[in-house]
C-alpha atoms as a PDB file:
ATOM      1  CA  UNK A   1     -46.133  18.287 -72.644  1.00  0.00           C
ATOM      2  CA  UNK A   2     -42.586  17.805 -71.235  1.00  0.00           C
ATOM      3  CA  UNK A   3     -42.329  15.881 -67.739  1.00  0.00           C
ATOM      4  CA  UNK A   4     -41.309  18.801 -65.964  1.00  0.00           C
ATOM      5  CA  UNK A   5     -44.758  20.466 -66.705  1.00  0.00           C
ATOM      6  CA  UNK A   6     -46.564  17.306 -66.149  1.00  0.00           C
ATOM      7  CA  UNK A   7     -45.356  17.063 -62.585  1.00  0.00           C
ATOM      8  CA  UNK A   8     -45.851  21.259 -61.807  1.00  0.00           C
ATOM      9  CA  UNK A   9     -49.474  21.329 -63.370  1.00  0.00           C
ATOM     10  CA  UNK A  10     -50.216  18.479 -61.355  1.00  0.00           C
ATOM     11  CA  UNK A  11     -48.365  20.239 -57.658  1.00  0.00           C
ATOM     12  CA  UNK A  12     -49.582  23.986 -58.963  1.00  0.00           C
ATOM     13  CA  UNK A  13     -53.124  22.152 -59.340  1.00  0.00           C
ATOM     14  CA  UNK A  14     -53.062  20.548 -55.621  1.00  0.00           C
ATOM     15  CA  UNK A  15     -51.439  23.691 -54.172  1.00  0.00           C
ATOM     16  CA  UNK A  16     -48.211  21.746 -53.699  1.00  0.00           C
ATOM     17  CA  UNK A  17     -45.087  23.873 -53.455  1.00  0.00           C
ATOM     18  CA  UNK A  18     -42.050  21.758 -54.190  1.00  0.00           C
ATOM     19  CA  UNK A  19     -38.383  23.249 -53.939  1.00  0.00           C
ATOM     20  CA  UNK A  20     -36.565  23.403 -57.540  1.00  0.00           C
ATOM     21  CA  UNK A  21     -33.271  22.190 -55.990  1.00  0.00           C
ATOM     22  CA  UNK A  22     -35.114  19.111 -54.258  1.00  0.00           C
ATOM     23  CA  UNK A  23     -37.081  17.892 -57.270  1.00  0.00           C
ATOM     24  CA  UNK A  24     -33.585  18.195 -59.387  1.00  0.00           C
ATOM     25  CA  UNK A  25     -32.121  15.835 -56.591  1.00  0.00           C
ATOM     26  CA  UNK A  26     -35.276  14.059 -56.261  1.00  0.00           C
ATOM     27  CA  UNK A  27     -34.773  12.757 -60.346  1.00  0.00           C
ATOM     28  CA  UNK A  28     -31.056  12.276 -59.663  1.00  0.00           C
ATOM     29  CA  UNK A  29     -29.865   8.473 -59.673  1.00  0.00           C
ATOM     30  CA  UNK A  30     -26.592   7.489 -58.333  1.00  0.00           C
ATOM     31  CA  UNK A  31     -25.264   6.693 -61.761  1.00  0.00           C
ATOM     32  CA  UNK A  32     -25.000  10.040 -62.919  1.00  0.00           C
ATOM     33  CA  UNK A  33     -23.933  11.447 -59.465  1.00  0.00           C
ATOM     34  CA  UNK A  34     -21.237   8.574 -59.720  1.00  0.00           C
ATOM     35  CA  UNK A  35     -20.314   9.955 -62.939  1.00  0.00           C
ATOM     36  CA  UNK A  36     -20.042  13.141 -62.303  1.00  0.00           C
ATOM     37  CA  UNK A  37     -18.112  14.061 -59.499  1.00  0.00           C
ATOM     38  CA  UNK A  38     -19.605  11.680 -56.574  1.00  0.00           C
ATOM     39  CA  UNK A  39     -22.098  14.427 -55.899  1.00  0.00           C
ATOM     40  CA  UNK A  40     -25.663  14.263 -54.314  1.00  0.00           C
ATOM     41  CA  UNK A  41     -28.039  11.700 -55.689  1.00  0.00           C
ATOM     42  CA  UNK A  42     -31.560  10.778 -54.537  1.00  0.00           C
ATOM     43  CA  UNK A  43     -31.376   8.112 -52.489  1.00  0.00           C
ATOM     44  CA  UNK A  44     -31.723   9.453 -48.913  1.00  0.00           C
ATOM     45  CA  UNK A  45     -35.068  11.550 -50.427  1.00  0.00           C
ATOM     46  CA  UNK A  46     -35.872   7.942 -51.357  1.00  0.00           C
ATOM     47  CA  UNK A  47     -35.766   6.432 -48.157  1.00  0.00           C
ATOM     48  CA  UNK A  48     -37.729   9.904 -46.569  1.00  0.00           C
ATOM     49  CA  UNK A  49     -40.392   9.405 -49.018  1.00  0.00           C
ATOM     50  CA  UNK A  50     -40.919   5.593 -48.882  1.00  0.00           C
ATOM     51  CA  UNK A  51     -41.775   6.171 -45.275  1.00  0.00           C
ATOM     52  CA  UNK A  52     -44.019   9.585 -45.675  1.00  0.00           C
ATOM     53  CA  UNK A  53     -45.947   6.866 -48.071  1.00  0.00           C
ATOM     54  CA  UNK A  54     -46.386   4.293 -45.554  1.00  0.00           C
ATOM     55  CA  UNK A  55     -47.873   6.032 -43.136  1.00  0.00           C
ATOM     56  CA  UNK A  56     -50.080   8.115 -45.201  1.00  0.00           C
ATOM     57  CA  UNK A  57     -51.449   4.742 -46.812  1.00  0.00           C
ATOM     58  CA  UNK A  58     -51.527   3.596 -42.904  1.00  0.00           C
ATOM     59  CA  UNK A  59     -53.591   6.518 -41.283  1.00  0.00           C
ATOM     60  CA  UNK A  60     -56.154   6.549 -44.521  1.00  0.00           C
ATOM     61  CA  UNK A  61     -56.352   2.762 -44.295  1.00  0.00           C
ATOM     62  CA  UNK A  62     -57.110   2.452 -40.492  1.00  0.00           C
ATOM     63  CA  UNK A  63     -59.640   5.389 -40.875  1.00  0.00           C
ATOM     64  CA  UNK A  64     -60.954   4.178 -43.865  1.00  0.00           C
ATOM     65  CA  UNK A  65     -61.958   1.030 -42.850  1.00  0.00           C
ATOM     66  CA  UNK A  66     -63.101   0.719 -39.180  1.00  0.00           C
ATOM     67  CA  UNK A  67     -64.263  -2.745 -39.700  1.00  0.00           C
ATOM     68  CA  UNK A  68     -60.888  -4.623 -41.396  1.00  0.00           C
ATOM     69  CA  UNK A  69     -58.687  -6.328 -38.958  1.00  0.00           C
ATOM     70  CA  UNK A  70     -55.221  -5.924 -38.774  1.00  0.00           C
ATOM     71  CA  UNK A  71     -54.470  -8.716 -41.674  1.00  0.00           C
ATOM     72  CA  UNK A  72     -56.719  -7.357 -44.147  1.00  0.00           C
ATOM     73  CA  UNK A  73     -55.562  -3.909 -44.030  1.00  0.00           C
ATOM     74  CA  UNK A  74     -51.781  -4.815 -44.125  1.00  0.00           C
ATOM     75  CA  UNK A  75     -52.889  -6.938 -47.538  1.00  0.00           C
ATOM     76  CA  UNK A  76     -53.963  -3.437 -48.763  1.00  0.00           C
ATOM     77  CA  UNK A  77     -51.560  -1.186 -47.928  1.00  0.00           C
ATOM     78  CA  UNK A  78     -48.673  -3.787 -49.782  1.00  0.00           C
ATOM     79  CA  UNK A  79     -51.072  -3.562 -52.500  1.00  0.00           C
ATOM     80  CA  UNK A  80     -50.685   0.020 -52.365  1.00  0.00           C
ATOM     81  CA  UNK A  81     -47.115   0.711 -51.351  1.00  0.00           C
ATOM     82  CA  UNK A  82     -45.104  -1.632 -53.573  1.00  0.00           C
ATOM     83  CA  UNK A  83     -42.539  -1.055 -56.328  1.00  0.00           C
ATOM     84  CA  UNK A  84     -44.304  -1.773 -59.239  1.00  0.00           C
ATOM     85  CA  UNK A  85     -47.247   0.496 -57.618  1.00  0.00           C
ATOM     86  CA  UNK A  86     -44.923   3.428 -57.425  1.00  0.00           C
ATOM     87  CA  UNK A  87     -43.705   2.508 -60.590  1.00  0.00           C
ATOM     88  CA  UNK A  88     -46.969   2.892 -62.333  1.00  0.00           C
ATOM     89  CA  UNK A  89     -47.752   6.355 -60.539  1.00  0.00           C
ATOM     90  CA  UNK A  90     -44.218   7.422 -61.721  1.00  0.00           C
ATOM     91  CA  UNK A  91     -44.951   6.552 -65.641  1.00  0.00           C
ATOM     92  CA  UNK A  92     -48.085   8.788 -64.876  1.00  0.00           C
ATOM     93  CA  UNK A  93     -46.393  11.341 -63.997  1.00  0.00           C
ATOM     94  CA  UNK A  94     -43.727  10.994 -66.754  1.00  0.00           C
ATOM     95  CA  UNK A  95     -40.988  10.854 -64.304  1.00  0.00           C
ATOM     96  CA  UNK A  96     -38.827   8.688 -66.478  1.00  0.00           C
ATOM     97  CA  UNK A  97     -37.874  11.752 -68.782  1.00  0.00           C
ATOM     98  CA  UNK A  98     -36.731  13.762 -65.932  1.00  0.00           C
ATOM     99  CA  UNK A  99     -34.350  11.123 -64.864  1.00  0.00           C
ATOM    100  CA  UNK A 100     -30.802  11.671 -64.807  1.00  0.00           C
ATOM    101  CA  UNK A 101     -29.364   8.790 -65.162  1.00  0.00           C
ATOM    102  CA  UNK A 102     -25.324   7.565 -65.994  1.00  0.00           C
ATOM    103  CA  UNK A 103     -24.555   6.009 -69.622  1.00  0.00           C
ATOM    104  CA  UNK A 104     -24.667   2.418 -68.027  1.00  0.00           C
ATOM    105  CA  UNK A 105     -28.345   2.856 -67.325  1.00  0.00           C
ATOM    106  CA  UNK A 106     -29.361   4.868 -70.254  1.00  0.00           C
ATOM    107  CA  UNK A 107     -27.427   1.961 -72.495  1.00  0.00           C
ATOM    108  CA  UNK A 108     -30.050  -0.167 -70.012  1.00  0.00           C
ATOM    109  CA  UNK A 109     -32.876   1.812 -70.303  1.00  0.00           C
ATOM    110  CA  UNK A 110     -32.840   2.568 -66.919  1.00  0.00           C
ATOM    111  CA  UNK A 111     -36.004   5.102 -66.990  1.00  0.00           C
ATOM    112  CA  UNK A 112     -37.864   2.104 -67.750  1.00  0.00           C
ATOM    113  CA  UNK A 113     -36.961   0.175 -64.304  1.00  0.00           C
ATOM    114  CA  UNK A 114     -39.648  -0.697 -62.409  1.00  0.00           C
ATOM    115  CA  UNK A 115     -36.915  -0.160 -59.476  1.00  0.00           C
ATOM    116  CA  UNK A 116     -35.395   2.880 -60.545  1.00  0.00           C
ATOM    117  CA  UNK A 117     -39.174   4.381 -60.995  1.00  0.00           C
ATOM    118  CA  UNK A 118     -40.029   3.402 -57.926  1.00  0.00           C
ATOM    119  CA  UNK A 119     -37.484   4.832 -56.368  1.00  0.00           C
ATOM    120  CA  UNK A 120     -37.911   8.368 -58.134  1.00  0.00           C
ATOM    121  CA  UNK A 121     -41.496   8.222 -57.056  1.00  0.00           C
ATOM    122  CA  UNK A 122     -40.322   8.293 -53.694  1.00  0.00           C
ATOM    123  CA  UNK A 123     -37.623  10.498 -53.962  1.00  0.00           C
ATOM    124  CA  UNK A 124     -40.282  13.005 -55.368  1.00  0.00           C
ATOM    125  CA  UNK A 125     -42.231  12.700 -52.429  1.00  0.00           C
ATOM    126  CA  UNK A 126     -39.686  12.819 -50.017  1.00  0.00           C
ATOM    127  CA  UNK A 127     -38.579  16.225 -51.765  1.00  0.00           C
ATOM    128  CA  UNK A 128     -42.306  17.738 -51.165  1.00  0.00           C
ATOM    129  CA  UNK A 129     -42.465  16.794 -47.972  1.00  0.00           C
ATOM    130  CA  UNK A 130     -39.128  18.601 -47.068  1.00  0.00           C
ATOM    131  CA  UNK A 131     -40.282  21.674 -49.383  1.00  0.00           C
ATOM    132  CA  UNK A 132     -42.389  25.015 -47.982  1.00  0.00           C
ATOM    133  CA  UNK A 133     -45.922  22.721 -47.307  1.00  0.00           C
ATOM    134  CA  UNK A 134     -44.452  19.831 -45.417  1.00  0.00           C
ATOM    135  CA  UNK A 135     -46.205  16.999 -43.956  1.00  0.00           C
ATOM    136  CA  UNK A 136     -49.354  18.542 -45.381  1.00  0.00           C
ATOM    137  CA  UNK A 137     -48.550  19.068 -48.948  1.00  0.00           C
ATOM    138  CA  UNK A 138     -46.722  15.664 -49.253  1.00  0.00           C
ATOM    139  CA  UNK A 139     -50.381  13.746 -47.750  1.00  0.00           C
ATOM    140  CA  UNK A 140     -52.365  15.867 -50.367  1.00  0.00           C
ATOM    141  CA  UNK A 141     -49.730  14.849 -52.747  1.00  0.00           C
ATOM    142  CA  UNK A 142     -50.073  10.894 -52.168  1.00  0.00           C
ATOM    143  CA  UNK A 143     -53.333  11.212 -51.514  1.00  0.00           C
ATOM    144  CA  UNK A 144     -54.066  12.488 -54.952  1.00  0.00           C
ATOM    145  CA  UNK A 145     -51.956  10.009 -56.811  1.00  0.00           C
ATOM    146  CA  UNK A 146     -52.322   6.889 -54.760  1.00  0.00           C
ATOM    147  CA  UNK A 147     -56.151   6.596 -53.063  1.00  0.00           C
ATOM    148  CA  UNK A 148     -57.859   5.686 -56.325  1.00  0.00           C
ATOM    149  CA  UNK A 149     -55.062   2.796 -56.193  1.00  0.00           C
ATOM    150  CA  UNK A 150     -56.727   2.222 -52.262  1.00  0.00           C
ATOM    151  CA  UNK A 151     -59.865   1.714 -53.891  1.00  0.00           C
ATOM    152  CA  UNK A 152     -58.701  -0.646 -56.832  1.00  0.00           C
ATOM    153  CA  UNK A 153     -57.201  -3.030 -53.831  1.00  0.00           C
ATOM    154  CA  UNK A 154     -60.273  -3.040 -51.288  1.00  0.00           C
ATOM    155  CA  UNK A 155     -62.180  -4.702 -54.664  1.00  0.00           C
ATOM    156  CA  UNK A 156     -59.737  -7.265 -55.377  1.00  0.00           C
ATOM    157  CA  UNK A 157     -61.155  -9.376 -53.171  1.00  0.00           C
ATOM    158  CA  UNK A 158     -58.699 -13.106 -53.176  1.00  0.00           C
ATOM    159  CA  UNK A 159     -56.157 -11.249 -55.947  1.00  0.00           C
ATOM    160  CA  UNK A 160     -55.509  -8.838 -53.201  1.00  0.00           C
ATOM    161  CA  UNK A 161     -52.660 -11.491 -52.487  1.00  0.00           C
ATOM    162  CA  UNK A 162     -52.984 -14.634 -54.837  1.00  0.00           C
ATOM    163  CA  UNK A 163     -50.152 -16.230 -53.428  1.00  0.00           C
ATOM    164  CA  UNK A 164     -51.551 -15.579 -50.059  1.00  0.00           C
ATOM    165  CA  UNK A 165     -55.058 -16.760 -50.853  1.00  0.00           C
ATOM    166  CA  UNK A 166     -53.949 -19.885 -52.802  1.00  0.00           C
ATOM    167  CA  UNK A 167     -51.985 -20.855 -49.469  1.00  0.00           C
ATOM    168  CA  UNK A 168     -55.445 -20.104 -47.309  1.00  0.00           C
ATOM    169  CA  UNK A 169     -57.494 -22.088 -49.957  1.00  0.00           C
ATOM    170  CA  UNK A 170     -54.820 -25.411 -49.729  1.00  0.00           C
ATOM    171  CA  UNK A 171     -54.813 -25.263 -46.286  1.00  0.00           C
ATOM    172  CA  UNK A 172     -58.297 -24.911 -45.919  1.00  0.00           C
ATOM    173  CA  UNK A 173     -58.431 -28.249 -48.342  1.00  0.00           C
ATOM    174  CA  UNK A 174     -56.039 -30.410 -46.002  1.00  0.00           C
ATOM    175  CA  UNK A 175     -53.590 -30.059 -48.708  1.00  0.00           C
ATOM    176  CA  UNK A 176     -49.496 -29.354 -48.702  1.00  0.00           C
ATOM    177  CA  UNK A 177     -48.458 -25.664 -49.028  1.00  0.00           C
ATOM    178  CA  UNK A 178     -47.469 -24.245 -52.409  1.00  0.00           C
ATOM    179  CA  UNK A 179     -44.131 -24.259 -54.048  1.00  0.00           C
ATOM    180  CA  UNK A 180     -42.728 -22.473 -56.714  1.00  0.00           C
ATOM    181  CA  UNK A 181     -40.622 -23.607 -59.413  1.00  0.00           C
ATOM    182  CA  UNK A 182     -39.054 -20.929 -61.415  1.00  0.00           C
ATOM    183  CA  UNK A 183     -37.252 -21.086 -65.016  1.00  0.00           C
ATOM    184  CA  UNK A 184     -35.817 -17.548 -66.487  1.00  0.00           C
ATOM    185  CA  UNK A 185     -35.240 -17.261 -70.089  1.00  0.00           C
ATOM    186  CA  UNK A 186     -33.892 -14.667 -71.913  1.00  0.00           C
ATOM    187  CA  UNK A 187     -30.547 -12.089 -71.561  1.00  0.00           C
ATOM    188  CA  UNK A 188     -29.870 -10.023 -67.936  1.00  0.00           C
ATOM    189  CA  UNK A 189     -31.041  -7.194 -68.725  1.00  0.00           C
ATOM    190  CA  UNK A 190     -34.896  -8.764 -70.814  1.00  0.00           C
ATOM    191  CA  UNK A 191     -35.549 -11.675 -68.246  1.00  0.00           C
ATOM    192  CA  UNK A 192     -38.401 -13.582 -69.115  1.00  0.00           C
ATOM    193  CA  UNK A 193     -39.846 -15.763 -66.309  1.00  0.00           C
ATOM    194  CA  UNK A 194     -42.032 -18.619 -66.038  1.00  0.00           C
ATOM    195  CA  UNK A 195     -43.205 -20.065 -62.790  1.00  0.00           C
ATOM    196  CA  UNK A 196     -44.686 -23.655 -62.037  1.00  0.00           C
ATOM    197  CA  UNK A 197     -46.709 -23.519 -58.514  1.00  0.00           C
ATOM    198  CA  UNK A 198     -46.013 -27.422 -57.010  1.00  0.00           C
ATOM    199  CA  UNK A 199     -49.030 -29.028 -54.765  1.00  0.00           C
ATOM    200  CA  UNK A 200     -46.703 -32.220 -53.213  1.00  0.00           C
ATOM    201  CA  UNK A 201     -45.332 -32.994 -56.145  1.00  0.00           C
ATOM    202  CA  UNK A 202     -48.147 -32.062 -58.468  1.00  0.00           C
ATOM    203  CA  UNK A 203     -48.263 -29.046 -60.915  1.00  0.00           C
ATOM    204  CA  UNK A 204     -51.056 -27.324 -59.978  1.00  0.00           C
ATOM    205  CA  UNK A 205     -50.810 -24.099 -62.563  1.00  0.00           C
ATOM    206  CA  UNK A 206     -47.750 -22.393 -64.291  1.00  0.00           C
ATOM    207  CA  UNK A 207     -47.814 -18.522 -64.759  1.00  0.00           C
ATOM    208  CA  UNK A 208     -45.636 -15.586 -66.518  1.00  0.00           C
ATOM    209  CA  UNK A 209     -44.036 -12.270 -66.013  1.00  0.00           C
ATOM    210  CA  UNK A 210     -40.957 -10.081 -66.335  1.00  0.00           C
ATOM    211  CA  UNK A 211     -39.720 -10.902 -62.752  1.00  0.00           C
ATOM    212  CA  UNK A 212     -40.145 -13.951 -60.500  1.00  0.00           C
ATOM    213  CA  UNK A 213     -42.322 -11.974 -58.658  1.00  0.00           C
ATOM    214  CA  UNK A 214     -44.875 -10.974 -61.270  1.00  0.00           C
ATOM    215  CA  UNK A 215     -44.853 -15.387 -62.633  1.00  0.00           C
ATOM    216  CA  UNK A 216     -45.324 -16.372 -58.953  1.00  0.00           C
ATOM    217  CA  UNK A 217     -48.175 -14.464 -58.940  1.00  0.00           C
ATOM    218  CA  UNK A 218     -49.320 -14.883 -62.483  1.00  0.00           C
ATOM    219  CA  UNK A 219     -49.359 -19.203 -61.063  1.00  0.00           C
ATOM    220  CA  UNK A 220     -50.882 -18.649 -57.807  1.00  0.00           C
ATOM    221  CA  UNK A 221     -54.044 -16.680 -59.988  1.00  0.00           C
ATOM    222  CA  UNK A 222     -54.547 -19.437 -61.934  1.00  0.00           C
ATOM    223  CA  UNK A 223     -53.975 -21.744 -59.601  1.00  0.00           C
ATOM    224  CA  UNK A 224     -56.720 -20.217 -57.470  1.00  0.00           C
ATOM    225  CA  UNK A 225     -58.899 -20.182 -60.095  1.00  0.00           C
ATOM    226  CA  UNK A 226     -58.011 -23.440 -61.056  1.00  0.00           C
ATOM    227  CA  UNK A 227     -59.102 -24.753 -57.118  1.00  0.00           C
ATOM    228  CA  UNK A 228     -62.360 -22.818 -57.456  1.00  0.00           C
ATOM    229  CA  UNK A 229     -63.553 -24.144 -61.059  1.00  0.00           C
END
């Protein structure tokens, strides 16, 4: 099944329209627009989308969950509403295939980028919710593809934010915040990143991942855990 009938079964199935000529922008990264005549590319649907996102995520959170406070629920939604979130919806979708992307990023691999996913995610959903159903097709849309996500977050419990909760659990111990030490390994475009979370001048835990982001939090985990054994 090609991406381009991955992505209309799914909008025919909802009862999504979604304009031909906005999709085609939607997949359309500023390296091939930049290589090809400095036309169009998808990066103002990108910024529409990442905020009809937001405030779908918002509205279902706050009526979702009458009893959260304010903290709790912003904990979610950045579960929720992240890159590598979008990312993974966008893989689902196949969106990667669709891209058009310039020779730089294809030599990259660019339609594996967590960022450049993201960002077509986005796009895609800022195209809907310009196209014939508007506001209400685009909420259907994200509903669909990112509320079982909702549901994954409100179990998480501490690894809603293990950085977060690690800090909460220190503090709550009389101890000094955390610190993270980070060492990268590998060429620019394969980083490889290992993260050492510092307690004074104690290791407390190291962790692993393909961005700073993903070790930090990969150390705070196990540093949680490690508090908690």
């Amino acid at each position: 099944m090609s991406a381009l009938t991955t992505l209309h079964t799914l909008l025919d199935e909802l009862g999504v329209p979604a304009d031909a000529q906005l999709v085609e922008l939607a997949v359309t990264h500023r390296s091939w627009a930049y290589e090809n005549g400095n036309g169009p590319h998808n990066e103002r649907l990108e910024f529409l989308g990442d905020a009809v996102l937001e405030i779908v995520i918002t509205e279902h959170l706050y009526v979702a969950y009458p009893d959260l406070p304010e903290g709790q629920l912003a904990k979610m939604r950045a579960a929720v509403v992240n890159a590598h979130s979008c990312a993974d919806v966008a893989r689902s979708l196949d969106l990667g295939t669709m891209l058009k992307l310039g020779q730089g990023e294809i030599n990259t691999r660019g339609a594996e980028k967590v960022s450049i996913l993201a960002d077509t995610m986005e796009a895609v959903i800022g195209a809907i919710h310009l196209s014939a159903g508007g506001a209400e097709a685009s909420s259907r849309f994200v509903r669909h593809l990112f509320l079982p996500l909702v549901e994954q977050a409100a179990a998480l419990g501490p690894g809603l934010d293990w950085k977060t909760s690690l800090q909460e659990a220190l503090a709550a111990a009389g101890r000094p915040a955390p610190l993270y030490v980070i060492e990268a390994t590998g060429p620019d475009h394969l980083r490889h990143f290992t993260a050492t979370v510092m307690v004074g001048d104690q290791p407390l835990a190291t962790g692993e991942g393909s961005s700073k982001r993903h070790a930090e939090t990969a150390a705070a985990e196990a540093g949680y855990r490690a508090l908690h054994d």
